[in-house]
N, C-alpha and C. Protein backbone atom coordinates (compact mmCIF):
# COMPACT_ATOMS: atom_id res chain seq x y z
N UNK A 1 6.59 13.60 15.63
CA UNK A 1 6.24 14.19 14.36
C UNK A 1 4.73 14.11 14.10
N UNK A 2 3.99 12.93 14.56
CA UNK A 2 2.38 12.99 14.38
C UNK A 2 1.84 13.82 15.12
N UNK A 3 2.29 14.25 16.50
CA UNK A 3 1.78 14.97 17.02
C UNK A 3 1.83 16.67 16.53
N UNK A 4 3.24 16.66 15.90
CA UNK A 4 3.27 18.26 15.36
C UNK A 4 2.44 17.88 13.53
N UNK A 5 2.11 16.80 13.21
CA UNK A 5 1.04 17.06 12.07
C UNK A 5 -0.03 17.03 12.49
N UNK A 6 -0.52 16.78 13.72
CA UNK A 6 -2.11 16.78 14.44
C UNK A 6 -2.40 18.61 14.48
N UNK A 7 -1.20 18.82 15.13
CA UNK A 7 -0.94 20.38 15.53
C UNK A 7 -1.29 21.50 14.25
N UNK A 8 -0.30 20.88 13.23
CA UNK A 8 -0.95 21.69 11.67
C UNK A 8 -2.11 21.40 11.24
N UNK A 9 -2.62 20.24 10.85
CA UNK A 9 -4.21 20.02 10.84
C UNK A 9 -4.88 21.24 11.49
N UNK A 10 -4.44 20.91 12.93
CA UNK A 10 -5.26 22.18 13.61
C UNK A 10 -5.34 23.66 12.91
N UNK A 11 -4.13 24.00 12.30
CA UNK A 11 -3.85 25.11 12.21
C UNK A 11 -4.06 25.41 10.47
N UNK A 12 -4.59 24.49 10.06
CA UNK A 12 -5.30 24.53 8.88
C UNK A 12 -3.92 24.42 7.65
N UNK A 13 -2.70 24.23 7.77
CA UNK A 13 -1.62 23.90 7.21
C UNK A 13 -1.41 22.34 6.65
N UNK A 14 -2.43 22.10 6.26
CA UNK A 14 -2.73 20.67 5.20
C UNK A 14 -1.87 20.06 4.66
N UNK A 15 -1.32 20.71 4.17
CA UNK A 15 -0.09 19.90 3.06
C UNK A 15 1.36 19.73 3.85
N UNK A 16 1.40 20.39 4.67
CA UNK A 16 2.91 20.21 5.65
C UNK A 16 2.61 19.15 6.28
N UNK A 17 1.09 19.24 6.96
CA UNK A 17 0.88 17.87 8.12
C UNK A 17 0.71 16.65 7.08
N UNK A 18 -0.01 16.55 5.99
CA UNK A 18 0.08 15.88 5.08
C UNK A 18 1.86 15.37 4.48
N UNK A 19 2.50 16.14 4.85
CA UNK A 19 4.13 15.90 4.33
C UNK A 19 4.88 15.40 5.42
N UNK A 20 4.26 15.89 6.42
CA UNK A 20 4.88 14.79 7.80
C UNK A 20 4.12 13.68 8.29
N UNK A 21 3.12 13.01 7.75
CA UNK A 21 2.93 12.01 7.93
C UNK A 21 3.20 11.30 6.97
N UNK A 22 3.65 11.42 5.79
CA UNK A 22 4.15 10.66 4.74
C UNK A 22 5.87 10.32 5.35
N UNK A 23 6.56 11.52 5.78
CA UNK A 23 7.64 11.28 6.27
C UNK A 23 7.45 10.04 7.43
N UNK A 24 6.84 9.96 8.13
CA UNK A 24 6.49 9.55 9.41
C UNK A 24 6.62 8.07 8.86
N UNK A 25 5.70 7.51 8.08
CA UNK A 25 5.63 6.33 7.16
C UNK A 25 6.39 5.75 6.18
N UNK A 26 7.50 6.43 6.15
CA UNK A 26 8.65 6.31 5.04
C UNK A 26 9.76 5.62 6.04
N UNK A 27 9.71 6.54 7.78
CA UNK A 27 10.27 5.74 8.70
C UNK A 27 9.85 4.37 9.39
N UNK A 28 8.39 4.34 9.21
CA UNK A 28 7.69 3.40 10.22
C UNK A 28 6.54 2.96 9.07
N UNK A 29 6.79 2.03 8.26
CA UNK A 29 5.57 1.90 7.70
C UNK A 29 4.19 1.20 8.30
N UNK A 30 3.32 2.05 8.14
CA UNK A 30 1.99 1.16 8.80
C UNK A 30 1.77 2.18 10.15
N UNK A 31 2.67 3.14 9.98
CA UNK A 31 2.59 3.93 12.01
C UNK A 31 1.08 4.19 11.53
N UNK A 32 0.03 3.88 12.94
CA UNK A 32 -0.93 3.88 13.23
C UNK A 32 -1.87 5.27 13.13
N UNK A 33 -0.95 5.83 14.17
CA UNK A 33 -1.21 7.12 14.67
C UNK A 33 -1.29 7.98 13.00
N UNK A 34 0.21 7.88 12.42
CA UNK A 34 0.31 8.69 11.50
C UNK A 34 -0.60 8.38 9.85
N UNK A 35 -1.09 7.10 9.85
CA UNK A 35 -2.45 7.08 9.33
C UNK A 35 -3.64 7.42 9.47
N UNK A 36 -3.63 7.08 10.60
CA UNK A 36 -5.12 7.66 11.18
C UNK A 36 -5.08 9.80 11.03
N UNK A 37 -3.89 10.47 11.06
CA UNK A 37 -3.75 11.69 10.73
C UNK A 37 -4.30 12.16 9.16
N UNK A 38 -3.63 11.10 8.78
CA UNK A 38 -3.80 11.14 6.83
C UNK A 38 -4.75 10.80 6.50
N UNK A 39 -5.61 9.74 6.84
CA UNK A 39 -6.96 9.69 7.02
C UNK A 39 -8.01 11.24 7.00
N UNK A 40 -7.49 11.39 8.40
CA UNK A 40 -8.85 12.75 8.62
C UNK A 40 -8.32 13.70 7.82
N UNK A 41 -7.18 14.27 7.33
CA UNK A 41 -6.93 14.84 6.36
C UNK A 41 -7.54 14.72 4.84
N UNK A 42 -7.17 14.02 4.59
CA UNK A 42 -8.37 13.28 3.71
C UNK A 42 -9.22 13.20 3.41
N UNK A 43 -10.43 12.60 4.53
CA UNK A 43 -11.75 12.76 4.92
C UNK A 43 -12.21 13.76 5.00
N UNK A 44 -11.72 14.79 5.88
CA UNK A 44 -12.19 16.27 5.53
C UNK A 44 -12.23 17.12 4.72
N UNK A 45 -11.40 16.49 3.36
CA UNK A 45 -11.83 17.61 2.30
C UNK A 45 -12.94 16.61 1.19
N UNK A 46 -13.48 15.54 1.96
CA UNK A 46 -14.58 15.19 0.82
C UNK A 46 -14.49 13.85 0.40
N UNK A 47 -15.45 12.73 0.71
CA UNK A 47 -15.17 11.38 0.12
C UNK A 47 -14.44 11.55 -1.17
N UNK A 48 -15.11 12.00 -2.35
CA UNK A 48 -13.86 11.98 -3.66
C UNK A 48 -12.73 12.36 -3.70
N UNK A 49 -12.59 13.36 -2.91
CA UNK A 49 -10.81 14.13 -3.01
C UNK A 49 -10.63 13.34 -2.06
N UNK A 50 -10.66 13.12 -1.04
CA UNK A 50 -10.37 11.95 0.36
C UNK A 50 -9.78 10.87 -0.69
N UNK A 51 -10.62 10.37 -1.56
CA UNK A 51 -10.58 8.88 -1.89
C UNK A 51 -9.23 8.81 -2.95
N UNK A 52 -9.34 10.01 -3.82
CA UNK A 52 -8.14 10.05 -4.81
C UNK A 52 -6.92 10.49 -4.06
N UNK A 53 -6.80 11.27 -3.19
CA UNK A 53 -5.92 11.85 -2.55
C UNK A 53 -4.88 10.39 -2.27
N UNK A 54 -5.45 9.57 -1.63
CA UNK A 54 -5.25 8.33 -0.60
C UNK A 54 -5.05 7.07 -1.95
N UNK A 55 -5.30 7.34 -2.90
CA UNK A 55 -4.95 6.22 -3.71
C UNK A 55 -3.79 6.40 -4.64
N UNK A 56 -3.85 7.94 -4.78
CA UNK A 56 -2.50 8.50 -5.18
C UNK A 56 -1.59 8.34 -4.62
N UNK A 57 -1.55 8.50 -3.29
CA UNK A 57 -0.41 8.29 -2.66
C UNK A 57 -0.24 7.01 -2.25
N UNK A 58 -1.16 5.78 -1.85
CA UNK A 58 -0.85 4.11 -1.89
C UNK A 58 -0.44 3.94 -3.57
N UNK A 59 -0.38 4.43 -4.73
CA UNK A 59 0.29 4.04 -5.68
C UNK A 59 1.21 4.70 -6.53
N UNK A 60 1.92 5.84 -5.16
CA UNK A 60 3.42 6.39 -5.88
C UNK A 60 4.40 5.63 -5.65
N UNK A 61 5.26 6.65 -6.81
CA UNK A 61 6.40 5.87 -6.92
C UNK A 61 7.60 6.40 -6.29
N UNK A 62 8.88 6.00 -5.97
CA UNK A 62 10.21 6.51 -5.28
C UNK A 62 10.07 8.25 -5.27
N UNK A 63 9.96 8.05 -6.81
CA UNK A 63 10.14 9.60 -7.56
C UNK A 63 9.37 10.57 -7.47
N UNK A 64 8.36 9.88 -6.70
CA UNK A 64 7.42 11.34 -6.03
C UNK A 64 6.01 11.11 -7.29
N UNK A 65 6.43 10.36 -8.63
CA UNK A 65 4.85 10.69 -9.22
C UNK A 65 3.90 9.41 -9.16
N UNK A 66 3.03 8.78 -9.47
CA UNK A 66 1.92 8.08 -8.71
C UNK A 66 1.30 7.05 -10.45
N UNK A 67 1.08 6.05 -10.36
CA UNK A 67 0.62 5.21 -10.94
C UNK A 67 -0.89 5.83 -11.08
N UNK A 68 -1.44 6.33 -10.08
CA UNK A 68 -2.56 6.83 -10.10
C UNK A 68 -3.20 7.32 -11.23
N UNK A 69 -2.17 9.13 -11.53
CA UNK A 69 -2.22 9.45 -12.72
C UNK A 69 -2.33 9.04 -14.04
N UNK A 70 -1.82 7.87 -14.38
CA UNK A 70 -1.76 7.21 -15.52
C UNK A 70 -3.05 6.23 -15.69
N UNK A 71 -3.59 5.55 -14.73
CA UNK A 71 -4.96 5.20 -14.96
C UNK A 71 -5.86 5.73 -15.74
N UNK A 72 -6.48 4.71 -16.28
CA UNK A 72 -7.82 5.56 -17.51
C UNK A 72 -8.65 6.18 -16.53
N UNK A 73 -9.08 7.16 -16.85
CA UNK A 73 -10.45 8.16 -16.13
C UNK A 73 -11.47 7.48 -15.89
N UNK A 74 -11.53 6.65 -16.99
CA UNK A 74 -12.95 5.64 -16.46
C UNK A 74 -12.33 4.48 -14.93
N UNK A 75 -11.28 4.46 -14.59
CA UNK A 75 -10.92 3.41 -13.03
C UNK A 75 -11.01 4.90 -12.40
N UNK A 76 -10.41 6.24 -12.52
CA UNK A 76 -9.78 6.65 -11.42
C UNK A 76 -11.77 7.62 -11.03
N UNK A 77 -12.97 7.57 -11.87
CA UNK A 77 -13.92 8.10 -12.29
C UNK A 77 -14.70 7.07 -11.04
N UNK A 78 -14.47 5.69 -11.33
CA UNK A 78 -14.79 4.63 -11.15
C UNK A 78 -14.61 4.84 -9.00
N UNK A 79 -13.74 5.19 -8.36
CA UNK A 79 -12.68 5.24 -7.30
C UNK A 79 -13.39 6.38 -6.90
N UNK A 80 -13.81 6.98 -7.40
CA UNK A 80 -14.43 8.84 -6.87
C UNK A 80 -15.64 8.38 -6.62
N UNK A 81 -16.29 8.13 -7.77
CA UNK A 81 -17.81 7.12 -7.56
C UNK A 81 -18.18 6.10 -6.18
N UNK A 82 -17.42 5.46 -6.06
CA UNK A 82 -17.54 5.14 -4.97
C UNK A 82 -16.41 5.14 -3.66
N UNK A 83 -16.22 6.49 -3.44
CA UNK A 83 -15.45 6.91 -2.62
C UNK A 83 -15.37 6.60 -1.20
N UNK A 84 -17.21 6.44 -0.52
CA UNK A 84 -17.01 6.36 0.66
C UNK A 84 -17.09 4.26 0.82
N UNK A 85 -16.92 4.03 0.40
CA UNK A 85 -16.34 2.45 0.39
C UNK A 85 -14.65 2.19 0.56
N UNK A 86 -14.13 2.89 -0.39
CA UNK A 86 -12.42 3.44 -1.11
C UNK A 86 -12.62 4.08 0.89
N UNK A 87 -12.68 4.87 1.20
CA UNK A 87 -12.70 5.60 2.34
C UNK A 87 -12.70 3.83 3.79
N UNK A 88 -13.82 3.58 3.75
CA UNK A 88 -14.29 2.61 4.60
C UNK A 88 -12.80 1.67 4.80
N UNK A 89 -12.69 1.22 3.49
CA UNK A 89 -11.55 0.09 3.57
C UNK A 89 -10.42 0.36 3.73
N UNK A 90 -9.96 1.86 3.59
CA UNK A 90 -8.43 2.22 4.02
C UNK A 90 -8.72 2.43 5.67
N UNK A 91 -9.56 2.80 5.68
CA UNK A 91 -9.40 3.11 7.36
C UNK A 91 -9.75 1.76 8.13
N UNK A 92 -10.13 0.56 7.45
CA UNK A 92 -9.94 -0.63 8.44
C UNK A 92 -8.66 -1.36 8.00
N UNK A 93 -7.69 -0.52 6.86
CA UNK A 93 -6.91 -1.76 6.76
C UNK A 93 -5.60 -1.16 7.74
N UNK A 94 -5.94 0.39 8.48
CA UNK A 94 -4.65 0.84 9.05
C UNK A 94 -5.03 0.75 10.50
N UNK A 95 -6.10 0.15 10.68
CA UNK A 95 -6.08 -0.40 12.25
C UNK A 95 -5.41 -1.89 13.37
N UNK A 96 -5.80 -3.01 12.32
CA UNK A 96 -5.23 -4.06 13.16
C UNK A 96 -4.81 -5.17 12.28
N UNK A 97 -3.70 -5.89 12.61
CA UNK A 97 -2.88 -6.24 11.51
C UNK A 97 -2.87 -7.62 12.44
N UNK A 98 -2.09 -8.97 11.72
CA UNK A 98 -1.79 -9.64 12.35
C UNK A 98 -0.98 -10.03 13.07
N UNK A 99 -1.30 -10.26 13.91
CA UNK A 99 0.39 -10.68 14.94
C UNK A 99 1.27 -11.46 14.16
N UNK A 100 2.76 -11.32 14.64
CA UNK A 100 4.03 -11.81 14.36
C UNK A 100 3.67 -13.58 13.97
N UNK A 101 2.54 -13.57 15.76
CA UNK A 101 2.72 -15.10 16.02
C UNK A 101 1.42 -15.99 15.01
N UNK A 102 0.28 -14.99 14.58
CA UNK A 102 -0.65 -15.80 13.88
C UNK A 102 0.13 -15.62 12.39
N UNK A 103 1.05 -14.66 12.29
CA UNK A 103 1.40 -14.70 10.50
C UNK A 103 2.48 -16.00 10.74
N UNK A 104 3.04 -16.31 11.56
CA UNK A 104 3.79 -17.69 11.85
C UNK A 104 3.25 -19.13 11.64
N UNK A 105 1.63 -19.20 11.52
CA UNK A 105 0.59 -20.37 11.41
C UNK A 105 0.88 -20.57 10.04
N UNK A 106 0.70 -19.53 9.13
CA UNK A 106 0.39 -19.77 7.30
C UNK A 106 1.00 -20.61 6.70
N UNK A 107 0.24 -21.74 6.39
CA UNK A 107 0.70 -23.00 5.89
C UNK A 107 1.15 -23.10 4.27
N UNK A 108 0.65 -21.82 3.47
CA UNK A 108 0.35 -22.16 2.24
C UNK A 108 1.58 -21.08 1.43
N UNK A 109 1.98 -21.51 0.68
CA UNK A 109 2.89 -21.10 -0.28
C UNK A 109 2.09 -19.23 -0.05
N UNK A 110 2.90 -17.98 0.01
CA UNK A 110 3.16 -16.83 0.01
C UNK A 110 3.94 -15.93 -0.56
N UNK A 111 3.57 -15.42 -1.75
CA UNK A 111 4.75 -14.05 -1.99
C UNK A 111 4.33 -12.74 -1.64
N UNK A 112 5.02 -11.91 -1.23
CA UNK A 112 5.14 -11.04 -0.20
C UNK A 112 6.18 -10.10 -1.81
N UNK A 113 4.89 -9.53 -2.88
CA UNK A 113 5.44 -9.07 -3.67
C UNK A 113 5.70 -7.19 -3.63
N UNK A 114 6.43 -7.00 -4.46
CA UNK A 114 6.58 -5.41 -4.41
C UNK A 114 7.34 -5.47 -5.70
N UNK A 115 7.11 -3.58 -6.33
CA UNK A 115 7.96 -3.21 -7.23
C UNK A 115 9.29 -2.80 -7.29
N UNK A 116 9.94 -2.82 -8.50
CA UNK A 116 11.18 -1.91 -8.27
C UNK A 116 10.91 -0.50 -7.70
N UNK A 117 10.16 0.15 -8.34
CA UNK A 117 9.87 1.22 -8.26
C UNK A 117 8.75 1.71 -7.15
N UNK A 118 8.66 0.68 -5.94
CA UNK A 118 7.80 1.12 -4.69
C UNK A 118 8.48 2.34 -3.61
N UNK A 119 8.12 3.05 -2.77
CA UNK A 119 8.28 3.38 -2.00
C UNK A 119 9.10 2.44 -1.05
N UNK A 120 10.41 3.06 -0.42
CA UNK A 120 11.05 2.22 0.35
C UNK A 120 10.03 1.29 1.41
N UNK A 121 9.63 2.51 1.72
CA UNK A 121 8.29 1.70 3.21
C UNK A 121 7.74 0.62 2.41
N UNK A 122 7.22 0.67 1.37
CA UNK A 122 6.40 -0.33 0.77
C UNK A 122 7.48 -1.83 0.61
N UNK A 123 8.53 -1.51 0.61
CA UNK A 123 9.64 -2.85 -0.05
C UNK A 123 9.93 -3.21 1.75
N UNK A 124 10.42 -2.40 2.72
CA UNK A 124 10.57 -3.03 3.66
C UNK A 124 9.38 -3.70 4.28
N UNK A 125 8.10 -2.96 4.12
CA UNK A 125 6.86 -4.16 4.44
C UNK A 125 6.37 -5.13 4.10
N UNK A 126 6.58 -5.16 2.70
CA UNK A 126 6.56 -6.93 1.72
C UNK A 126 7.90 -7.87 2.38
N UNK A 127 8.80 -7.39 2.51
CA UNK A 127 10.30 -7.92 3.31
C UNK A 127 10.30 -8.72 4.57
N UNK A 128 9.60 -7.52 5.78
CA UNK A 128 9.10 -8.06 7.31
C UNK A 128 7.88 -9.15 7.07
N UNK A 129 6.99 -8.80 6.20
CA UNK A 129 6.05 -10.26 5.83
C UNK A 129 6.13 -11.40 5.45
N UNK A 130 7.14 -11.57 4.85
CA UNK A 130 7.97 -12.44 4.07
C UNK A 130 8.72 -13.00 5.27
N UNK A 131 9.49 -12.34 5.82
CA UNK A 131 10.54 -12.90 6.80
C UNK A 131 9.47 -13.36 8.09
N UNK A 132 8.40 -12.84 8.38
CA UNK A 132 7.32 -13.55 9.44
C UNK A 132 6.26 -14.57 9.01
N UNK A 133 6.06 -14.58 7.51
CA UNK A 133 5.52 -16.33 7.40
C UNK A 133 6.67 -16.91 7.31
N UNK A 134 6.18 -18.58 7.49
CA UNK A 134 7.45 -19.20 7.24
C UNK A 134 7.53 -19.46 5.42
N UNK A 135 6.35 -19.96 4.80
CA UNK A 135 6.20 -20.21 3.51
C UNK A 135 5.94 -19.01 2.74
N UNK A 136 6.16 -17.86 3.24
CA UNK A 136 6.38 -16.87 2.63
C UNK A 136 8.34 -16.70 1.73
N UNK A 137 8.12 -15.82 0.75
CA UNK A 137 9.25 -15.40 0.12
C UNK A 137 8.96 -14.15 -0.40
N UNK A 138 9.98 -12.85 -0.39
CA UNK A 138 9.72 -12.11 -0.89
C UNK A 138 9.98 -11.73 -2.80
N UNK A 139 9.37 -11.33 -3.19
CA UNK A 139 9.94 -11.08 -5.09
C UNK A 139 9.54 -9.44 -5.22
N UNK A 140 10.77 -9.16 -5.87
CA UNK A 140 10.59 -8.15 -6.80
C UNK A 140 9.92 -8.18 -7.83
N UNK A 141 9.37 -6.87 -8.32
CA UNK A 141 9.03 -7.06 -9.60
C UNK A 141 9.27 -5.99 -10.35
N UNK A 142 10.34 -5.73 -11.26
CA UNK A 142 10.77 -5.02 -11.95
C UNK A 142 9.70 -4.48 -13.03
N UNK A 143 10.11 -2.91 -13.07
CA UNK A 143 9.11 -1.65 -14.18
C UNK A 143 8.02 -1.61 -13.14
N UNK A 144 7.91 -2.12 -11.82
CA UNK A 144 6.38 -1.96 -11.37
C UNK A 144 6.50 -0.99 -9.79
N UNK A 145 5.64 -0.05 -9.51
CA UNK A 145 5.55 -0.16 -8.01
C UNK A 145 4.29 -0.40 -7.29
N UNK A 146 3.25 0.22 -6.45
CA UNK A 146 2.61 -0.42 -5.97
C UNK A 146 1.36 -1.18 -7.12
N UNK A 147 1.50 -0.27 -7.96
CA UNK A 147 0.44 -0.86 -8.94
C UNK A 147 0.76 -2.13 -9.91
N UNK A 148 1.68 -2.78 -9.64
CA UNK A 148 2.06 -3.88 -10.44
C UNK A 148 1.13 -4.57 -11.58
N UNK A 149 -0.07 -5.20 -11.33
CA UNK A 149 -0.66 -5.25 -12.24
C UNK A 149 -1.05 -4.44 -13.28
N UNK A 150 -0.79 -3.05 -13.01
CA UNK A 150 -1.05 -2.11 -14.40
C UNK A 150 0.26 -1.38 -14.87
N UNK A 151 1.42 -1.49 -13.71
CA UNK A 151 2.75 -1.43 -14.64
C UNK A 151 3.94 -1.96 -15.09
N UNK A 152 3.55 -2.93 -14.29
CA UNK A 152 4.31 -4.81 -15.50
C UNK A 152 3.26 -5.72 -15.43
N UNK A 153 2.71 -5.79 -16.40
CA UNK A 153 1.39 -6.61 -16.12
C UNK A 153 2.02 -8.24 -16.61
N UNK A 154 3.10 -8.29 -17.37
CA UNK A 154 3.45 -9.57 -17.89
C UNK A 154 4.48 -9.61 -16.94
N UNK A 155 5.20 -9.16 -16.52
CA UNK A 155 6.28 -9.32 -15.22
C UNK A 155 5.03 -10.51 -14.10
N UNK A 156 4.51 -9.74 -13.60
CA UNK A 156 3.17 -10.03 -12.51
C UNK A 156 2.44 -11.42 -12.72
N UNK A 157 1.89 -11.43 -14.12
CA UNK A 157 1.10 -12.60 -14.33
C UNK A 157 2.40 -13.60 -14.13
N UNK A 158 3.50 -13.39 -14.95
CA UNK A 158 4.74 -14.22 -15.27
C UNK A 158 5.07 -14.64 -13.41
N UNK A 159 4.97 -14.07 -12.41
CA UNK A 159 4.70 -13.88 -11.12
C UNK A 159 4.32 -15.22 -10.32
N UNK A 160 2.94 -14.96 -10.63
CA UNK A 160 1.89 -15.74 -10.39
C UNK A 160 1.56 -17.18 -11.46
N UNK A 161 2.38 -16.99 -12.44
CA UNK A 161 1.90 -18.21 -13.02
C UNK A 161 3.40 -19.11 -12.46
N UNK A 162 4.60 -18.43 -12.18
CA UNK A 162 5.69 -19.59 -12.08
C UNK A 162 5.14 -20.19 -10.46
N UNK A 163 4.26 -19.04 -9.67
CA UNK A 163 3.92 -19.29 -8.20
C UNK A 163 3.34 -20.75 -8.25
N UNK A 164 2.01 -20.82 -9.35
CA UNK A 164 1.57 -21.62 -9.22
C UNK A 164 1.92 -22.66 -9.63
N UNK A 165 2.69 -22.79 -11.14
CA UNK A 165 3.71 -24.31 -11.15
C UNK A 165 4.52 -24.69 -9.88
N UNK A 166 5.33 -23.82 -9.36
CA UNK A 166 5.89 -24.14 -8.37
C UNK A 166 4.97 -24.85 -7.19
N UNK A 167 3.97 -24.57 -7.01
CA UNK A 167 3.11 -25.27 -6.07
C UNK A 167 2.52 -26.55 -6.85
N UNK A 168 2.45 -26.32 -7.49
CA UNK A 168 1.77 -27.71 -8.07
C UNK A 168 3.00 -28.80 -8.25
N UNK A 169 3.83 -28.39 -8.79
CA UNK A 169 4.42 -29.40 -9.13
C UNK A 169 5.24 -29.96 -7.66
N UNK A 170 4.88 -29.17 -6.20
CA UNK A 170 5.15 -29.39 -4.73
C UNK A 170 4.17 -30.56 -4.87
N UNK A 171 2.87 -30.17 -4.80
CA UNK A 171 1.76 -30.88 -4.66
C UNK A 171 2.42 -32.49 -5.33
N UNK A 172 2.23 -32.78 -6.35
CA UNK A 172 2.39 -33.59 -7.05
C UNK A 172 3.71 -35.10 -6.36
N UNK A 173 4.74 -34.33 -5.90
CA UNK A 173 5.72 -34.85 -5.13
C UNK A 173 5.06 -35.55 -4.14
């Protein structure tokens, strides 16, 4: 399938190759190849549209519409502004990941969080992370998907603050 969205790229059919590499990633989250497609798709119509394009779609939801949208103009203004950074850091975070065997070292308490409302790919990749640290656990977080902090923001903190009693009061023992 990456190879027949390399093929449309070619053929100037954007939004199909753009629709099969989303498919592609819904099967395989993280496929390499089929990032690096969505990438130059991306990239070629312009650091700002590149940059929103790519953040829209890291913060949709099941239902096809995007956390994105709902952001104040001044973050999503903010994201265009400095686009070729937004650009820089997606394309190093879909190159090299950690092995099975170094995410097996992590000594320190881990949640391996996601929303109700994430993209399947997104819930089975918080899941496989979770299940490859050992002090990892995975949590839901209900009303939220990838954007959790801006769509359960008291779910999230509530998150992170039981994370950290729970560690402390480890510590303490």
């Amino acid at each position: 399938m990456v190879e027949q969205a390399l093929g449309l790229v070619q053929q100037n059919a954007i939004a199909e190759a753009r629709q099969l590499c989303l498919d592609v990633l819904e099967l395989a989250p993280g496929h390499p190849d089929a990032l690096a497609v969505l990438y130059r798709i991306c990239r070629d119509q312009g650091p700002p549209t590149a940059a929103e394009a790519l953040l829209r779609a890291a913060y949709s939801y099941r239902d096809g519409s995007s956390a994105w949208d709902a952001f104040p103009e001044a973050w999503r203004q903010a994201a265009r502004d400095n686009a070729r950074a937004t650009l820089v850091d997606f394309r190093n975070s879909i190159g090299t990941y950690p092995s099975p065997r170094d995410l097996a070292t992590v000594e320190v308490p881990v949640v391996c969080s996601y929303g109700a409302r994430s993209p399947t790919s997104m819930i089975r990749l918080a899941q496989s992370l979770a299940a490859a640290i050992p002090t990892a656990r995975p949590q839901r977080i209900e009303e939220a998907g990838h954007a959790a902090p801006f769509d359960a923001t008291t779910n999230f903190v509530q998150l992170i603050a039981d994370t950290i009693t729970a560690w402390e009061e480890r510590s303490v023992r």
